[in-house]
N, C-alpha and C. Protein backbone atom coordinates (compact mmCIF):
# COMPACT_ATOMS: atom_id res chain seq x y z
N UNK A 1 27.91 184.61 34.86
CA UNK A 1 27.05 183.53 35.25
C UNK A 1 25.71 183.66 34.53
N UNK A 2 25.34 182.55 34.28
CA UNK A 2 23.72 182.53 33.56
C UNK A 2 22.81 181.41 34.15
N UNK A 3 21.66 182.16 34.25
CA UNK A 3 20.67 181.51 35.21
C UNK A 3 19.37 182.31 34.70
N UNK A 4 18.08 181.62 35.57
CA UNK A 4 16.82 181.79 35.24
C UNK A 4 16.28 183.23 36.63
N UNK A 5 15.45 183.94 35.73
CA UNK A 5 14.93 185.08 37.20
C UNK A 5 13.62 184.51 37.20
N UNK A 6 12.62 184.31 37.66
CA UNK A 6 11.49 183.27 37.54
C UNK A 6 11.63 182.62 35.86
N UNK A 7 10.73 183.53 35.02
CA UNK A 7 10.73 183.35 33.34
C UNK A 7 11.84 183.24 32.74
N UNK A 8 12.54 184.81 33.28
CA UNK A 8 13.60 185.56 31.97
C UNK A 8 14.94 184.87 32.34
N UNK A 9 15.39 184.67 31.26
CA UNK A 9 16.94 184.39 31.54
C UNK A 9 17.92 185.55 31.88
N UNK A 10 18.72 185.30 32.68
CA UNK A 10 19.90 186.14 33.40
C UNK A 10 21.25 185.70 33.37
N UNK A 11 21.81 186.94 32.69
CA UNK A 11 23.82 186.87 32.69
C UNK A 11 23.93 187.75 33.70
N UNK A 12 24.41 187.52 35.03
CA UNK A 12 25.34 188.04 35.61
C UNK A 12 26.84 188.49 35.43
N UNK A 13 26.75 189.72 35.87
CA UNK A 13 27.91 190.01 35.55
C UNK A 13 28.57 191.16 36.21
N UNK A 14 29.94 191.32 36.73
CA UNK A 14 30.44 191.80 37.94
C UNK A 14 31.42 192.57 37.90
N UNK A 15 31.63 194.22 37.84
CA UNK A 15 32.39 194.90 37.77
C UNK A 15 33.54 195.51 38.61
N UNK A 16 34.33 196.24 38.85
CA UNK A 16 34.98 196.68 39.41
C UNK A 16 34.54 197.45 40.00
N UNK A 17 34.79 198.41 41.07
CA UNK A 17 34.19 199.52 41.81
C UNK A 17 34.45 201.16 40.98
N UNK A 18 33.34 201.81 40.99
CA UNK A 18 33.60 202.53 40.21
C UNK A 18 32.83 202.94 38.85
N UNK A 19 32.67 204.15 38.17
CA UNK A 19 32.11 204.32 37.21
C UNK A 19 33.24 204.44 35.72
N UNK A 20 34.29 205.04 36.12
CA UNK A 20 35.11 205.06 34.33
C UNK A 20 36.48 204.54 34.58
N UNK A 21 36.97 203.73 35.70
CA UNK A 21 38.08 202.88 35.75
C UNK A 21 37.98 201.51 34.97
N UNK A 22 39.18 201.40 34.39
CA UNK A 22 39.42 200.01 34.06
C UNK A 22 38.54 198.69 34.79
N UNK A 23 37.30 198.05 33.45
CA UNK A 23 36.59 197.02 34.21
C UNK A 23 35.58 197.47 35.06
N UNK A 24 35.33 199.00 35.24
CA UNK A 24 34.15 199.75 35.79
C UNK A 24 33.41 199.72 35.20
N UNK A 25 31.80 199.75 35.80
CA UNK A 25 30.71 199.72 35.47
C UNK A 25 30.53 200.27 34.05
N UNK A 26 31.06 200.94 33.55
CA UNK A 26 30.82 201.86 32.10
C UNK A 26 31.24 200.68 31.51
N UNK A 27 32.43 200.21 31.57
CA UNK A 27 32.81 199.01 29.82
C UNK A 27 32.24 197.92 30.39
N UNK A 28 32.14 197.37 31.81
CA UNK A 28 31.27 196.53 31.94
C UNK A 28 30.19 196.13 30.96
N UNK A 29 29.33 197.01 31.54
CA UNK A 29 27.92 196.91 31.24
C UNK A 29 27.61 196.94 29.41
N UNK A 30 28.65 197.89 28.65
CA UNK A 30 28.70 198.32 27.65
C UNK A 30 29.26 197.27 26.80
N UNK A 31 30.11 196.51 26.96
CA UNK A 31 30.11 195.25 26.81
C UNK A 31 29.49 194.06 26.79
N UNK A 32 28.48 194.13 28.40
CA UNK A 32 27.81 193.42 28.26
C UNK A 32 26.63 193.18 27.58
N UNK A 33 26.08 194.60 27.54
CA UNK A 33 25.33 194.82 26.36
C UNK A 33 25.44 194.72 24.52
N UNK A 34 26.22 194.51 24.54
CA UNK A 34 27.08 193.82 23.14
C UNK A 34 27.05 192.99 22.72
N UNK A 35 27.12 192.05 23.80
CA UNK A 35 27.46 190.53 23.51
C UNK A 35 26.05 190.13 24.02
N UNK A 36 25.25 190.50 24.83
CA UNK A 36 23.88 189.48 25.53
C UNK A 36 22.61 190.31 24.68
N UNK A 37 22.79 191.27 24.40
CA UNK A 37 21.73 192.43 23.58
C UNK A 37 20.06 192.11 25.02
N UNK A 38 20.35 192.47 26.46
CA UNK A 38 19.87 192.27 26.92
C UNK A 38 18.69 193.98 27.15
N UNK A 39 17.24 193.13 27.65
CA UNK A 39 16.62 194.04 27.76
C UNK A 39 16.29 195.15 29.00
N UNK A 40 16.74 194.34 30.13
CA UNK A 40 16.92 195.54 30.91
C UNK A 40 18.51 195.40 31.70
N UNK A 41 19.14 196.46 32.56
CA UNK A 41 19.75 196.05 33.40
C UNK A 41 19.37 196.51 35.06
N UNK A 42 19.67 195.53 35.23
CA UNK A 42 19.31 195.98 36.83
C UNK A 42 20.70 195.60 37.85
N UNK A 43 21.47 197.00 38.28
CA UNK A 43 22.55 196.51 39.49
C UNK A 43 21.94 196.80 40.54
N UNK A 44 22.70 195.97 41.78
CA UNK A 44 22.54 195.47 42.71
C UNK A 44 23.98 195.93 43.65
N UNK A 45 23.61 195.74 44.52
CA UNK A 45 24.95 196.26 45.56
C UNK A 45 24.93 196.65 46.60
N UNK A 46 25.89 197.71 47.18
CA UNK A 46 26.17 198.50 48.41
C UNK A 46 26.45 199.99 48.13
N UNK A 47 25.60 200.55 49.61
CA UNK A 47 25.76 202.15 48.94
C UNK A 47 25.74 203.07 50.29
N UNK A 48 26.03 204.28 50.40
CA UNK A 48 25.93 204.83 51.64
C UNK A 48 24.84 205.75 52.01
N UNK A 49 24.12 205.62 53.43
CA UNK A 49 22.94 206.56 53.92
C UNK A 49 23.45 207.66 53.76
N UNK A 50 22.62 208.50 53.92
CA UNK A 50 23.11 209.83 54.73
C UNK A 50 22.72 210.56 56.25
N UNK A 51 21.62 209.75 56.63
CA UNK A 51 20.81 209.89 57.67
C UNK A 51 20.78 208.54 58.88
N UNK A 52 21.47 209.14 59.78
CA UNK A 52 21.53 207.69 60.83
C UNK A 52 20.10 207.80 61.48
N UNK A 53 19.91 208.72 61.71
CA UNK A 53 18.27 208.96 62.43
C UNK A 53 17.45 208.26 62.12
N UNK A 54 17.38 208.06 60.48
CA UNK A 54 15.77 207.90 59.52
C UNK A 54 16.58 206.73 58.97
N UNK A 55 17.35 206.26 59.03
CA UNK A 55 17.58 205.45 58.06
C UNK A 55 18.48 203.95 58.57
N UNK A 56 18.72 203.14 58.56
CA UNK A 56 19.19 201.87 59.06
C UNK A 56 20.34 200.88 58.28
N UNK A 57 21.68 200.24 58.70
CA UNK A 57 21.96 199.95 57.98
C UNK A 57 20.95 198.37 57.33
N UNK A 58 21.28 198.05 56.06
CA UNK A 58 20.30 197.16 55.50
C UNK A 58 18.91 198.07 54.79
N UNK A 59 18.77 199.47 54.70
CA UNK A 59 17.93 199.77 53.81
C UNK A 59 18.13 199.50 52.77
N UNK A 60 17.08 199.53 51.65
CA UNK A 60 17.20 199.36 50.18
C UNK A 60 16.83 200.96 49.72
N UNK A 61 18.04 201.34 48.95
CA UNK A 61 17.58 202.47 48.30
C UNK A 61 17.48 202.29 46.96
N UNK A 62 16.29 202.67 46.42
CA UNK A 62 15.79 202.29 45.11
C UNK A 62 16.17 203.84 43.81
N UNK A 63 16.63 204.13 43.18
CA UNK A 63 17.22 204.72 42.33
C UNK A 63 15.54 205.30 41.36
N UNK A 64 15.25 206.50 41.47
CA UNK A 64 14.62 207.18 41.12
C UNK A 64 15.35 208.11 39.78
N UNK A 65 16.60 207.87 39.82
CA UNK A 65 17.22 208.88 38.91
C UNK A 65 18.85 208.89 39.71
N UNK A 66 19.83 208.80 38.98
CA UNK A 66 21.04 208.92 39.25
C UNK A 66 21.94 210.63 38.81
N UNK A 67 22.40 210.96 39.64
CA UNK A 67 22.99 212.21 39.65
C UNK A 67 24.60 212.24 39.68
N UNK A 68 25.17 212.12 38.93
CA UNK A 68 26.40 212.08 38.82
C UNK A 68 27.12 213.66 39.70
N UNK A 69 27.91 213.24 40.55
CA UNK A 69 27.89 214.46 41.87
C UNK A 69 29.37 215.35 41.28
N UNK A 70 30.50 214.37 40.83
CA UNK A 70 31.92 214.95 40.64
C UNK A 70 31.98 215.48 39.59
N UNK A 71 30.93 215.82 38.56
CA UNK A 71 31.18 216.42 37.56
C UNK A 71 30.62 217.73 37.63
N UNK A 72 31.50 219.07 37.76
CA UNK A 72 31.25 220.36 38.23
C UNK A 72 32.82 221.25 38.00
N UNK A 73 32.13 222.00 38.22
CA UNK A 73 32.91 223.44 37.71
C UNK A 73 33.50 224.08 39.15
N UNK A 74 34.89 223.87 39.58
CA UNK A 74 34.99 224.28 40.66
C UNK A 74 35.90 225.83 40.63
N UNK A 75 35.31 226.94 40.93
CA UNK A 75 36.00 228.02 40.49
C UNK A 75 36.55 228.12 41.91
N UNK A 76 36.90 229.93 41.92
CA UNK A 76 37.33 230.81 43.10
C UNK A 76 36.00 230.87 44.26
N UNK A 77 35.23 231.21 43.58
CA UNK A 77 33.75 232.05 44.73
C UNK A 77 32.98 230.62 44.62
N UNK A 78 32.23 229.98 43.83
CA UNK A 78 31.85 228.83 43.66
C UNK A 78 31.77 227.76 42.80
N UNK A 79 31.19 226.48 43.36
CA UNK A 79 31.18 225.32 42.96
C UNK A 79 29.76 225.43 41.97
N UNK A 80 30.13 224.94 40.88
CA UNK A 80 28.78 224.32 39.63
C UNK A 80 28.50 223.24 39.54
N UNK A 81 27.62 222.43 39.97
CA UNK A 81 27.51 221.33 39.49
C UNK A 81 27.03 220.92 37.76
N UNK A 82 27.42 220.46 37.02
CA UNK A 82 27.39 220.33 36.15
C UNK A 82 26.97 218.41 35.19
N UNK A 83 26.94 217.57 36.45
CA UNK A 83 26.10 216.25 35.82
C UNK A 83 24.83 216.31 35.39
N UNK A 84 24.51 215.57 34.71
CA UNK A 84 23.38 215.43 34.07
C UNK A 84 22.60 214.66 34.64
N UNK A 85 21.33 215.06 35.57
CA UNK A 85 20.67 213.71 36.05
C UNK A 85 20.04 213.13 35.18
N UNK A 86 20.25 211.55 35.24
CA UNK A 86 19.86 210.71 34.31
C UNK A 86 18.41 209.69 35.09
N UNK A 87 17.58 209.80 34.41
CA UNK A 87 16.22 209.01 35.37
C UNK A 87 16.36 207.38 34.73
N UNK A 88 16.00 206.85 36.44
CA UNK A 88 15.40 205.28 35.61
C UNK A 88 14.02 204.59 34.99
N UNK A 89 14.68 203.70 34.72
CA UNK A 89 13.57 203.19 33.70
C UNK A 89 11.91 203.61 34.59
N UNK A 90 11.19 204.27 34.05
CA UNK A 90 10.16 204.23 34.19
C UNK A 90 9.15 202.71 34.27
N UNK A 91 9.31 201.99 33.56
CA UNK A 91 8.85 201.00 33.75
C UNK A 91 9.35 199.64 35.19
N UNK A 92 10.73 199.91 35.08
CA UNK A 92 11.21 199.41 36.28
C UNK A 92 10.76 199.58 37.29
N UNK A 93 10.89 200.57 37.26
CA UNK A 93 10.38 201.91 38.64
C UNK A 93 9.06 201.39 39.03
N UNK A 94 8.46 201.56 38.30
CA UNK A 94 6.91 201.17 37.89
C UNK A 94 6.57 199.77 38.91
N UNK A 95 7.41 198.88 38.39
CA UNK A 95 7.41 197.36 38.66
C UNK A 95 8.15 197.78 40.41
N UNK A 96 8.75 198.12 40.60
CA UNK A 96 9.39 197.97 42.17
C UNK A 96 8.82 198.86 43.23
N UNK A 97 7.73 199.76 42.63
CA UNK A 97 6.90 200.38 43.07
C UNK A 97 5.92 199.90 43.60
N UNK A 98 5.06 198.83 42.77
CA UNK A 98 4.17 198.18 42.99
C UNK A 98 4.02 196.26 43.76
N UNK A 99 5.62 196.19 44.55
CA UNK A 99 5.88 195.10 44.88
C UNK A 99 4.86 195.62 46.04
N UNK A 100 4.28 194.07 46.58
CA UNK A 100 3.64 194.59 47.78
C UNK A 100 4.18 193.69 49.09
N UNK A 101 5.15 192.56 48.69
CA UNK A 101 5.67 192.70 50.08
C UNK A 101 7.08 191.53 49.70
N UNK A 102 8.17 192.19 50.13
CA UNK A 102 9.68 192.12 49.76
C UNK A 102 10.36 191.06 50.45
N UNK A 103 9.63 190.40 52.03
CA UNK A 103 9.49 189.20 52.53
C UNK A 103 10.74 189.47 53.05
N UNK A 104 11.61 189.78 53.32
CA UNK A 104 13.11 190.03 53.47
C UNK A 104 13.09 190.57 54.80
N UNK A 105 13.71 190.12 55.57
CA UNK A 105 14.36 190.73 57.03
C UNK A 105 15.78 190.90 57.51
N UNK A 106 16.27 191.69 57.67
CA UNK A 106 17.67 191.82 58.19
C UNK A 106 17.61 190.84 59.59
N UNK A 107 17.02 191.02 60.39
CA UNK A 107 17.15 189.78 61.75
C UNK A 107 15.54 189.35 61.92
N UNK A 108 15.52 188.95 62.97
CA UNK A 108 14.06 188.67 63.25
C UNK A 108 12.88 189.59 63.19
N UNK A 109 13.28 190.64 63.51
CA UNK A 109 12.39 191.65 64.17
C UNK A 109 12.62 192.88 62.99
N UNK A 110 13.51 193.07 62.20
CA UNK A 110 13.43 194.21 61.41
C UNK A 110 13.67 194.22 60.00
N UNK A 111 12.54 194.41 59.42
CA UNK A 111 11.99 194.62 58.21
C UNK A 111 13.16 196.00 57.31
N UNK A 112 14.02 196.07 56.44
CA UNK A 112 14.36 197.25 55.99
C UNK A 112 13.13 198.14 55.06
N UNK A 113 13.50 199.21 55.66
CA UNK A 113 12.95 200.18 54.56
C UNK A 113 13.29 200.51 53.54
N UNK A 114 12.43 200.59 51.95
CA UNK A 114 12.52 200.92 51.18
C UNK A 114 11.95 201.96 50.73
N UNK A 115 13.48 202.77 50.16
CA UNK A 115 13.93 204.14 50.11
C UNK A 115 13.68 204.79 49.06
N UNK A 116 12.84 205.23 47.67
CA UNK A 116 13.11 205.69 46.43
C UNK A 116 13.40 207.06 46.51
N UNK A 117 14.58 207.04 46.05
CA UNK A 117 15.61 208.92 46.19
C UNK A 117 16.38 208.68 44.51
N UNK A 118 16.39 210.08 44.90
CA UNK A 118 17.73 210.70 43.42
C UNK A 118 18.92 210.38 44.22
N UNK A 119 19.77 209.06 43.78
CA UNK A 119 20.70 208.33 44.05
C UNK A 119 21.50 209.22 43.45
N UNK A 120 22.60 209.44 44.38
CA UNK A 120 24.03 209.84 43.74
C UNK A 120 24.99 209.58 43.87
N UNK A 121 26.04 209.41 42.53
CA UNK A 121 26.33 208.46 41.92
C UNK A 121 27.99 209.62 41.54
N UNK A 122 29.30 208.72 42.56
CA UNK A 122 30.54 209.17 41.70
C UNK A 122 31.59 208.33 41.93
N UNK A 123 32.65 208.70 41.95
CA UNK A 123 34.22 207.99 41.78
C UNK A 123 34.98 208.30 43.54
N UNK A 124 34.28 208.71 44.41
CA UNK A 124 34.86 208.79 45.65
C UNK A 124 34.45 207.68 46.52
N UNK A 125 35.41 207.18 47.20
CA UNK A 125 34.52 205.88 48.25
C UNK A 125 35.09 206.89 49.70
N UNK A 126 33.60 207.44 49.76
CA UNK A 126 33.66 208.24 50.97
C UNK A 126 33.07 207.43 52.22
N UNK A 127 34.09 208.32 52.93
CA UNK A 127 34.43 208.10 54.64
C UNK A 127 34.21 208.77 55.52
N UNK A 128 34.10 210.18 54.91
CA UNK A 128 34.44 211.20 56.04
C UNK A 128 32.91 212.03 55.93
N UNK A 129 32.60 212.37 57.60
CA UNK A 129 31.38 213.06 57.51
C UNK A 129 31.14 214.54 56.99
N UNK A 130 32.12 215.34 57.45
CA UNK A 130 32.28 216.21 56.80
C UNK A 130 32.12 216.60 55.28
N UNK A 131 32.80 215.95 54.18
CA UNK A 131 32.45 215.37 52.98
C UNK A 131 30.79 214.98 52.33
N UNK A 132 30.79 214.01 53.23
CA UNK A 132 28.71 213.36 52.94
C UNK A 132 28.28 214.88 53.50
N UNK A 133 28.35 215.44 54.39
CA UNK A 133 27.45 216.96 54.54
C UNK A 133 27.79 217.33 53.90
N UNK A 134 28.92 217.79 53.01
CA UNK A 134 28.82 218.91 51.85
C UNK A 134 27.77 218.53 50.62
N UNK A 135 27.96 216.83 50.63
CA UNK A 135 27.32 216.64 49.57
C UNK A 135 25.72 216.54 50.08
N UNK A 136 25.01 216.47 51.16
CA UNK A 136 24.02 216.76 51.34
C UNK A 136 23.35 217.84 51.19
N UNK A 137 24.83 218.97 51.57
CA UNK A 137 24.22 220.07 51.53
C UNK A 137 23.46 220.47 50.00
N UNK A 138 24.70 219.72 49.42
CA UNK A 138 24.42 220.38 47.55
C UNK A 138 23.59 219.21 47.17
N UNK A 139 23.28 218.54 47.59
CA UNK A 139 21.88 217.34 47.25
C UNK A 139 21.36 217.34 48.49
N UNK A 140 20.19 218.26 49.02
CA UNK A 140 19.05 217.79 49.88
C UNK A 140 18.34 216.55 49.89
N UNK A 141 18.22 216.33 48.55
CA UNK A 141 16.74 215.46 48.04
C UNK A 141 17.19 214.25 47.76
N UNK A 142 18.87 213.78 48.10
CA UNK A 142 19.29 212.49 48.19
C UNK A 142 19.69 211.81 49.14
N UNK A 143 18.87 210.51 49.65
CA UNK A 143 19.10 210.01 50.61
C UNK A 143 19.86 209.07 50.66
N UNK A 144 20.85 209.24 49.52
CA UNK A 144 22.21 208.38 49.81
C UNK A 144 22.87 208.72 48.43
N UNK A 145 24.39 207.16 48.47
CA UNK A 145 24.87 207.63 47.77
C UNK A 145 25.80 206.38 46.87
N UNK A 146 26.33 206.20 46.05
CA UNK A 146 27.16 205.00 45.56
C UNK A 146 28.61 205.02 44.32
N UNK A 147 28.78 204.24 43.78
CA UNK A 147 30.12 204.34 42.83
C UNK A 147 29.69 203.90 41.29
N UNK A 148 28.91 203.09 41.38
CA UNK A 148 28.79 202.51 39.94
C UNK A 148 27.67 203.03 38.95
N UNK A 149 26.48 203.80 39.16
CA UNK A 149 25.28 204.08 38.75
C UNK A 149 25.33 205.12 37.80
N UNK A 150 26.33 206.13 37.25
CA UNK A 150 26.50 206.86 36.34
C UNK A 150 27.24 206.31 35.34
N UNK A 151 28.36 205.27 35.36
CA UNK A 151 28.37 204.45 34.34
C UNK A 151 27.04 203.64 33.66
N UNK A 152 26.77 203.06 34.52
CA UNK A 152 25.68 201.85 34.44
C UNK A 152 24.49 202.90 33.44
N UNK A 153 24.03 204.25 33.65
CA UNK A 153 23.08 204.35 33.01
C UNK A 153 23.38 204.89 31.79
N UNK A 154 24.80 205.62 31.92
CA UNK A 154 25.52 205.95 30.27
C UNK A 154 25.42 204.86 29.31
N UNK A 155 26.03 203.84 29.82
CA UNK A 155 26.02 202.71 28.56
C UNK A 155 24.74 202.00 28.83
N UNK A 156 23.59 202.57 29.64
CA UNK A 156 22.21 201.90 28.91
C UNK A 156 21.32 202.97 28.17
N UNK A 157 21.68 203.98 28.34
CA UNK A 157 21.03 205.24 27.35
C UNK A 157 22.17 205.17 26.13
N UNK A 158 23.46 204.53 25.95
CA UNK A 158 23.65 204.74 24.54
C UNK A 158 23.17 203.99 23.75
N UNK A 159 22.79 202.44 24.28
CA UNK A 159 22.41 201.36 23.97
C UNK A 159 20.25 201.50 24.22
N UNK A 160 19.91 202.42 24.58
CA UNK A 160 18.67 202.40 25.06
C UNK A 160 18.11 201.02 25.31
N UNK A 161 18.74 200.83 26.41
CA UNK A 161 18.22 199.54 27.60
C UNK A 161 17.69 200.26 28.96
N UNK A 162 16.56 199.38 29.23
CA UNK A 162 16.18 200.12 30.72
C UNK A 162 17.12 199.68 31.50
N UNK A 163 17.31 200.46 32.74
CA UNK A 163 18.07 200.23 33.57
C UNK A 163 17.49 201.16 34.95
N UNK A 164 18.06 200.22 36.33
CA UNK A 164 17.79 200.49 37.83
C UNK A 164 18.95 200.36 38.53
N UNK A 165 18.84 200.64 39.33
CA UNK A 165 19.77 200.47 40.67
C UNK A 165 18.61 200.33 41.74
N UNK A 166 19.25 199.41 42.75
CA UNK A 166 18.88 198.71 43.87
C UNK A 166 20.32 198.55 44.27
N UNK A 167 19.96 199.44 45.89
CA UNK A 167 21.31 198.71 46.24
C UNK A 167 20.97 198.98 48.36
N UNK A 168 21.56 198.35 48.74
CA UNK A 168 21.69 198.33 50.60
C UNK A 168 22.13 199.10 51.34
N UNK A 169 21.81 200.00 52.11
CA UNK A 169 22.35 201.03 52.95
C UNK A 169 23.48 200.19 53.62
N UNK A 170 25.18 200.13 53.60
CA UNK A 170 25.86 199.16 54.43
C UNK A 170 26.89 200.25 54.93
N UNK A 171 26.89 201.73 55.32
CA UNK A 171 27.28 202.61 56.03
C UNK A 171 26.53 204.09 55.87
N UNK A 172 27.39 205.29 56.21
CA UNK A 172 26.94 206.59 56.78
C UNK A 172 27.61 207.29 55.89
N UNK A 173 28.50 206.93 55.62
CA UNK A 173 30.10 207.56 55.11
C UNK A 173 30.49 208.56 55.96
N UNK A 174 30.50 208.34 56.51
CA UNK A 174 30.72 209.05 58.34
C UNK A 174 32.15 208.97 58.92
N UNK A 175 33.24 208.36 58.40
CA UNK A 175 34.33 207.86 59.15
C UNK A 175 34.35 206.53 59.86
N UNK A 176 33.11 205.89 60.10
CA UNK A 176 33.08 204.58 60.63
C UNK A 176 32.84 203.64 59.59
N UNK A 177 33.47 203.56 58.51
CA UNK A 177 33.13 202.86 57.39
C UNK A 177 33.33 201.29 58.31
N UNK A 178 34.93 201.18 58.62
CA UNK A 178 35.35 199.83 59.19
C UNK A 178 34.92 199.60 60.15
N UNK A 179 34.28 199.84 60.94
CA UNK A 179 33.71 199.34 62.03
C UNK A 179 32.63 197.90 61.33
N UNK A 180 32.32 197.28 61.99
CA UNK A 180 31.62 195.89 61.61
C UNK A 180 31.42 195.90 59.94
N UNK A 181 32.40 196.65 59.11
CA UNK A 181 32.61 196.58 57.73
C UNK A 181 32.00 195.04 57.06
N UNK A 182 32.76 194.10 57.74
CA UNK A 182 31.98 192.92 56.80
C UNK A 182 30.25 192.53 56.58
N UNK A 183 29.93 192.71 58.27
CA UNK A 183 28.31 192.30 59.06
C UNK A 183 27.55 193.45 58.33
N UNK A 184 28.36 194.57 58.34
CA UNK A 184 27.05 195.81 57.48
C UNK A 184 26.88 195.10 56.14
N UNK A 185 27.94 195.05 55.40
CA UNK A 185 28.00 195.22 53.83
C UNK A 185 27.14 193.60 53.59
N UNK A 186 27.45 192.48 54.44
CA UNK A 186 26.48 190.92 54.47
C UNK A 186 24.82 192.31 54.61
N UNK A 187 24.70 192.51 55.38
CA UNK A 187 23.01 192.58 56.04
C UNK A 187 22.79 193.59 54.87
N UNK A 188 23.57 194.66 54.11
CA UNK A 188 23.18 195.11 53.03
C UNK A 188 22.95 194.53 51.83
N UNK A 189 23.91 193.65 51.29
CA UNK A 189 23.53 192.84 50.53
C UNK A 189 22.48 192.18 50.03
């Protein structure tokens, strides 16, 4: 789809779930960058908290840097992580930093919070709590988590395009994914 963002012109464009599957974010974007020779990218989406306490569904977690989590060295005694964290555009960053008011409400009364964390970023669509704590354990400093964002920044660092992620807290990855599955993933959106 192509349309106007106030000024700049915009191709939308919509991948599969996922970072290196068929039609995933990697040839997506890498493609799309081919054909539009565009200057930044910015995805958009759904992603999981890790914190029910501090955190709500309908937050925005803003991508400070993407950490690709499944790429590691799994021996006998221990686990290596081995991704490369990849940072976002500084200038993006810059710009979503300095919004001063996002006007947006999930219902009447509640404003989401916006989150900037080292987003991490793999090929599991997790469910289970057990799972999100391991990966908390081995990422403290990330307050969530998603599928598409380690493609997305590979093929904008081969292409050196800025690129972000923005995306909606629309579960826990807790085991209650399906519970009001549609109403979360709408109010995340």
């Amino acid at each position: 789809y192509f349309g106007m963002f106030g000024l700049y012109k915009v191709a939308h464009v919509q991948c599969a779930m996922g970072s290196i599957s068929p039609s995933s974010s990697i040839l997506t974007v890498s493609e799309s960058l081919g054909k539009f020779n565009s200057k930044i990218v910015l995805m958009v989406g759904i992603a999981f908290g890790v914190n029910k306490e501090k955190q709500k569904i309908g937050d925005v977690l803003i991508a400070e840097s993407i950490i690709p989590y499944n790429s590691k060295r799994v021996g006998t005694n221990e686990t290596i992580n081995r991704g490369v964290e990849m940072p976002s555009s500084q200038l993006l960053l810059n710009r979503f930093k300095n919004i001063r008011d996002w006007g947006y409400f999930i219902d009447e009364e509640n404003k989401p919070s916006i989150i900037y964390t080292r987003l991490l970023s793999g090929e599991e669509l997790i469910d289970n709590e057990l799972h999100r704590d391991e990966l908390v354990k081995a990422f403290p400093f990330s307050e969530g988590g998603e599928m598409e964002g380690a493609g997305v920044y590979s093929a904008c660092n081969k292409s050196k395009t800025d690129c972000i992620i923005v995306k909606g807290i629309c579960d826990f990855a807790d085991g209650k994914k399906s519970e009001n599955k549609k109403k979360n993933q709408n109010i995340a959106i």
